[in-house]
N, C-alpha and C. Protein backbone atom coordinates (compact mmCIF):
# COMPACT_ATOMS: atom_id res chain seq x y z
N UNK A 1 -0.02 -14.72 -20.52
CA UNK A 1 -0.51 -14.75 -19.16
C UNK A 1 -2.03 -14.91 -19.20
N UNK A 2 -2.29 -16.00 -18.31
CA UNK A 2 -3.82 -16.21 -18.63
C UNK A 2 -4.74 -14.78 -17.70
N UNK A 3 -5.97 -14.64 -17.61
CA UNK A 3 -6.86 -13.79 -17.24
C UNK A 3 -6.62 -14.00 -16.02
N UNK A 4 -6.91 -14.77 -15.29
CA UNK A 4 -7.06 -15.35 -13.70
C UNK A 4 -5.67 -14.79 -12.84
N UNK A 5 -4.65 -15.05 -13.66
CA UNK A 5 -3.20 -14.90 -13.38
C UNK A 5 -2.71 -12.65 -13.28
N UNK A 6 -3.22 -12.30 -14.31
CA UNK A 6 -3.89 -11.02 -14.05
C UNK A 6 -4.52 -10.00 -13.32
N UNK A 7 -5.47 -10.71 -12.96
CA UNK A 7 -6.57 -10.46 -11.94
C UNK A 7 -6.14 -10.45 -10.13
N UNK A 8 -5.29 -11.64 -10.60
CA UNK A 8 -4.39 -12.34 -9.10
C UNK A 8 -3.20 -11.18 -8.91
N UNK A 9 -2.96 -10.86 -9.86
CA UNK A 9 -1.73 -10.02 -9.71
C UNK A 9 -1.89 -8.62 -9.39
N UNK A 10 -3.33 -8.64 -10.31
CA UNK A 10 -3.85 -6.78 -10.00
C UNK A 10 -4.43 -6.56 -9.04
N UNK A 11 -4.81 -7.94 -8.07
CA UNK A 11 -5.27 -7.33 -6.41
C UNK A 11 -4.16 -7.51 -5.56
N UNK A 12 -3.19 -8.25 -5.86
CA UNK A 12 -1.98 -8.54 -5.10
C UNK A 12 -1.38 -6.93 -5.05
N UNK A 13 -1.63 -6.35 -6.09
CA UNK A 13 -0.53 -4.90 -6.18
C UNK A 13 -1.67 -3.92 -5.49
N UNK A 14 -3.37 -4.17 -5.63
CA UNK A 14 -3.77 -3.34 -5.28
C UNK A 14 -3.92 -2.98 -3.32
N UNK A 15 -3.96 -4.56 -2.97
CA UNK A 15 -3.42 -5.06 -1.26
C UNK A 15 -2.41 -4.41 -1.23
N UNK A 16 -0.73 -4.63 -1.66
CA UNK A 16 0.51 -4.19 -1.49
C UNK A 16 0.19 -2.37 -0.96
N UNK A 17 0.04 -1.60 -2.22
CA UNK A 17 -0.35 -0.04 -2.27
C UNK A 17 -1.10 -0.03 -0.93
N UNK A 18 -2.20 -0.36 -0.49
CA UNK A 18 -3.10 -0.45 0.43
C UNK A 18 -2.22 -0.01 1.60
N UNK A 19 -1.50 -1.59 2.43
CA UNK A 19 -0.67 -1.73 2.94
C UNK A 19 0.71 -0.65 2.99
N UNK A 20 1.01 -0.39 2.07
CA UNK A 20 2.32 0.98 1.99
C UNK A 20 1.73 2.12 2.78
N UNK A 21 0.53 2.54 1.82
CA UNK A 21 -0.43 4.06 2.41
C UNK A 21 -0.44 3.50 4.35
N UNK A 22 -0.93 2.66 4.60
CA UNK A 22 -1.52 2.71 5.71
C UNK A 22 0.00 2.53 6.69
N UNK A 23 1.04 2.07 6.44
CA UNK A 23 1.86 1.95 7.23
C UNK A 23 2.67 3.37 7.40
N UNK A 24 2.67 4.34 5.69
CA UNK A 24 2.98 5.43 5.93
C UNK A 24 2.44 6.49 6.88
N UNK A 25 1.50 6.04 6.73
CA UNK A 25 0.44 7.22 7.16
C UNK A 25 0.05 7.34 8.86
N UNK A 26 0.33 5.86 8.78
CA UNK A 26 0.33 5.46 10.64
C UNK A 26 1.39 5.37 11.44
N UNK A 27 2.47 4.79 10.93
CA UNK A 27 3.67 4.65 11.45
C UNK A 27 4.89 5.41 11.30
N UNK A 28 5.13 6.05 10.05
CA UNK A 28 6.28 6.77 9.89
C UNK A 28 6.22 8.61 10.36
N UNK A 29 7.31 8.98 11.33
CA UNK A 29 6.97 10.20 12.36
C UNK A 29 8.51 10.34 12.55
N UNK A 30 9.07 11.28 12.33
CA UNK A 30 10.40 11.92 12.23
C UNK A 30 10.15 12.75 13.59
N UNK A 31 10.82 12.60 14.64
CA UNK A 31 10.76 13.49 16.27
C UNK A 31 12.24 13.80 16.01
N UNK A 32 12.21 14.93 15.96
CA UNK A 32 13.13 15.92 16.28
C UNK A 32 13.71 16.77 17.70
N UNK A 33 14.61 17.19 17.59
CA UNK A 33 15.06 17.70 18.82
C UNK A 33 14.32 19.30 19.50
N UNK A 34 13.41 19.44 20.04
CA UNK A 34 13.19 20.90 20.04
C UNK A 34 14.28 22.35 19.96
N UNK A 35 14.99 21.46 20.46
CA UNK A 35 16.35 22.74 20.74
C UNK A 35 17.21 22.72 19.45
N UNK A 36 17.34 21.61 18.96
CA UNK A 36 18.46 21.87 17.59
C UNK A 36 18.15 21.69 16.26
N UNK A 37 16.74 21.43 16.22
CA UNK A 37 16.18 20.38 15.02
C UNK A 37 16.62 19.04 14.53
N UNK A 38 17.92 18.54 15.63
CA UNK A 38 18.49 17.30 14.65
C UNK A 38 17.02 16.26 14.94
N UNK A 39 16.78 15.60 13.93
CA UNK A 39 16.27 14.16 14.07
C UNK A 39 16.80 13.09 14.93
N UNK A 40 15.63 12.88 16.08
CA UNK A 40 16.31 11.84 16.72
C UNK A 40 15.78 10.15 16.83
N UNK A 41 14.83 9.83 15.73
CA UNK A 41 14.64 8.62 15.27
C UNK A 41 15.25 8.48 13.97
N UNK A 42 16.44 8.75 13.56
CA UNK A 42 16.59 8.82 11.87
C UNK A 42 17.36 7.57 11.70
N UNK A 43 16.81 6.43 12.05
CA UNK A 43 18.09 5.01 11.97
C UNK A 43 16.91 3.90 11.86
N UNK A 44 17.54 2.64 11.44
CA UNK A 44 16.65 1.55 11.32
C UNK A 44 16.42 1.02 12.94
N UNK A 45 16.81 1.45 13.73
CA UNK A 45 16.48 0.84 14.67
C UNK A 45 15.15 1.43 15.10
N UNK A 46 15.15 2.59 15.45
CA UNK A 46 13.28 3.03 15.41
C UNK A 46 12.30 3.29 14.89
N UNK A 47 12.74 2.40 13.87
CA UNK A 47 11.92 2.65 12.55
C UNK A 47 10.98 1.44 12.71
N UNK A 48 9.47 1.58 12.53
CA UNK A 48 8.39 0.62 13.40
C UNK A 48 7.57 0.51 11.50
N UNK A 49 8.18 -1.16 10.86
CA UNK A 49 7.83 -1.66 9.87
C UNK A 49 6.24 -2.43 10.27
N UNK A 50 5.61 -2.36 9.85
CA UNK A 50 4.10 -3.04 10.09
C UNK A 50 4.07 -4.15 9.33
N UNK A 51 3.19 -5.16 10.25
CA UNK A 51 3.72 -6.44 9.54
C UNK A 51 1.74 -7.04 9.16
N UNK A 52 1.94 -8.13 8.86
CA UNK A 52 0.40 -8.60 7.86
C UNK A 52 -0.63 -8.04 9.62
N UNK A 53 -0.25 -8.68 10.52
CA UNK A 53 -0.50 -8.68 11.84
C UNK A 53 -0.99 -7.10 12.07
N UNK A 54 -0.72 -6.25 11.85
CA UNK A 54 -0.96 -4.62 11.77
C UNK A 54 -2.22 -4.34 10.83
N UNK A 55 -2.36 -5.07 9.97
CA UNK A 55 -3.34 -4.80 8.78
C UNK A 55 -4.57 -5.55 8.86
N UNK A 56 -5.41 -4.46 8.37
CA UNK A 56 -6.97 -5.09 8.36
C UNK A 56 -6.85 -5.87 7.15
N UNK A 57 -8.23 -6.26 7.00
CA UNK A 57 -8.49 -7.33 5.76
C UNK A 57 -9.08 -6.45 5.04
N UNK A 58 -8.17 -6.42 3.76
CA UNK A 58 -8.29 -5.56 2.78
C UNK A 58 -8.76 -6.58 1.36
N UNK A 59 -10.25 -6.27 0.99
CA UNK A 59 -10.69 -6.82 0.10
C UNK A 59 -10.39 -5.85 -1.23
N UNK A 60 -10.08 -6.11 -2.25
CA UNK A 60 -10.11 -5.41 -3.52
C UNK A 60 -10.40 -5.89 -4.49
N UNK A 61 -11.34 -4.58 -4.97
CA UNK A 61 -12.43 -4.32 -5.85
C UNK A 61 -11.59 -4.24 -7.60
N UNK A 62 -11.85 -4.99 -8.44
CA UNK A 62 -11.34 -4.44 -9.73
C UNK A 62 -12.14 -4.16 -10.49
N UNK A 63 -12.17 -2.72 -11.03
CA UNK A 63 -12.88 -2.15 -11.67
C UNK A 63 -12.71 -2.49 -13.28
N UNK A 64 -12.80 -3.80 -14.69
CA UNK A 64 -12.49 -4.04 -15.89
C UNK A 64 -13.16 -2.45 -16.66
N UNK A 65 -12.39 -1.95 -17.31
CA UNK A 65 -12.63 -1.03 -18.42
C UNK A 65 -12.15 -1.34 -19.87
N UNK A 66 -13.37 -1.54 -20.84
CA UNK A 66 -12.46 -1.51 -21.93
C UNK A 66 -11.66 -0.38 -22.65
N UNK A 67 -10.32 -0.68 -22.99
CA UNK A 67 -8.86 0.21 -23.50
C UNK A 67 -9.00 0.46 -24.25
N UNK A 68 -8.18 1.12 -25.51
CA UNK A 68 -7.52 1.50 -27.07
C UNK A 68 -6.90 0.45 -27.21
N UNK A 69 -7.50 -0.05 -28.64
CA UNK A 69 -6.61 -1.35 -29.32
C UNK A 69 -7.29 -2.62 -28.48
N UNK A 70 -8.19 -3.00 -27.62
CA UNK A 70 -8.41 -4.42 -27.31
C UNK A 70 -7.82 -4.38 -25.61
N UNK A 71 -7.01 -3.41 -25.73
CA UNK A 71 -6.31 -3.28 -24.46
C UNK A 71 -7.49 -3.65 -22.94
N UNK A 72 -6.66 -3.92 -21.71
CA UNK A 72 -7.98 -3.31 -20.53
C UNK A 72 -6.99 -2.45 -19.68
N UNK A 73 -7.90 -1.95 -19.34
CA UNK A 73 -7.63 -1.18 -18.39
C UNK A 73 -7.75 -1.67 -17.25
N UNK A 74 -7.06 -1.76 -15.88
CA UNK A 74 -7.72 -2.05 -14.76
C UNK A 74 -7.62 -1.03 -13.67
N UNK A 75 -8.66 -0.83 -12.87
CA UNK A 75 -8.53 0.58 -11.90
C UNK A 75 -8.94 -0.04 -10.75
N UNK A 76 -8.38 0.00 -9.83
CA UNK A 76 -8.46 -0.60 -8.25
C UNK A 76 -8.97 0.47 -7.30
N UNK A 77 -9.10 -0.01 -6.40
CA UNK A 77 -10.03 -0.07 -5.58
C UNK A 77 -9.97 -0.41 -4.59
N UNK A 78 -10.02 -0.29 -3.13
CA UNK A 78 -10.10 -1.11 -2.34
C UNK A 78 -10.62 -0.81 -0.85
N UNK A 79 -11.75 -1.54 0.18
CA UNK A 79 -12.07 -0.69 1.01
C UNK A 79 -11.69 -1.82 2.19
N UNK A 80 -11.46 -1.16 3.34
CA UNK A 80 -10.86 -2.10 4.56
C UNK A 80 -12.50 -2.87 5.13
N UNK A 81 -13.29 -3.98 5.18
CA UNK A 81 -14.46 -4.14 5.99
C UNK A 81 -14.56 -3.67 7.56
């Protein structure tokens, strides 16, 4: 796998993660019943998936470290502008 191909891949995963956190963190909310505790969003139908359209522009940062053995390391990063 060339370098470029790498690099492409390690901000692709570091966007993806980005995207997961922020949809968890914003969108997913279990409402329950006050009186019985059952859950009353627990189905795919009210379940509110966030789409590219929901998301800021997420630039990411790759941090190269050199590894053990020749290896790299890569550590991400990423901040919304």
């Amino acid at each position: 796998m060339r370098n470029g191909d790498v690099r492409l891949r390690a901000e692709a995963q570091q966007i993806g993660g980005q995207c997961i956190g922020i949809g968890e963190s914003l969108t997913e909310e279990i409402i329950y019943d006050e009186a019985t505790g059952v859950p009353l969003n627990f189905n795919w139908i009210d379940y509110k998936i966030p789409t590219l359209a929901d998301m800021p522009e997420i630039e990411p940062v790759l941090l190269e470290c050199g590894g053990v053995v020749g290896s790299t390391v890569l550590v991400a990063s990423a901040r919304a502008p």
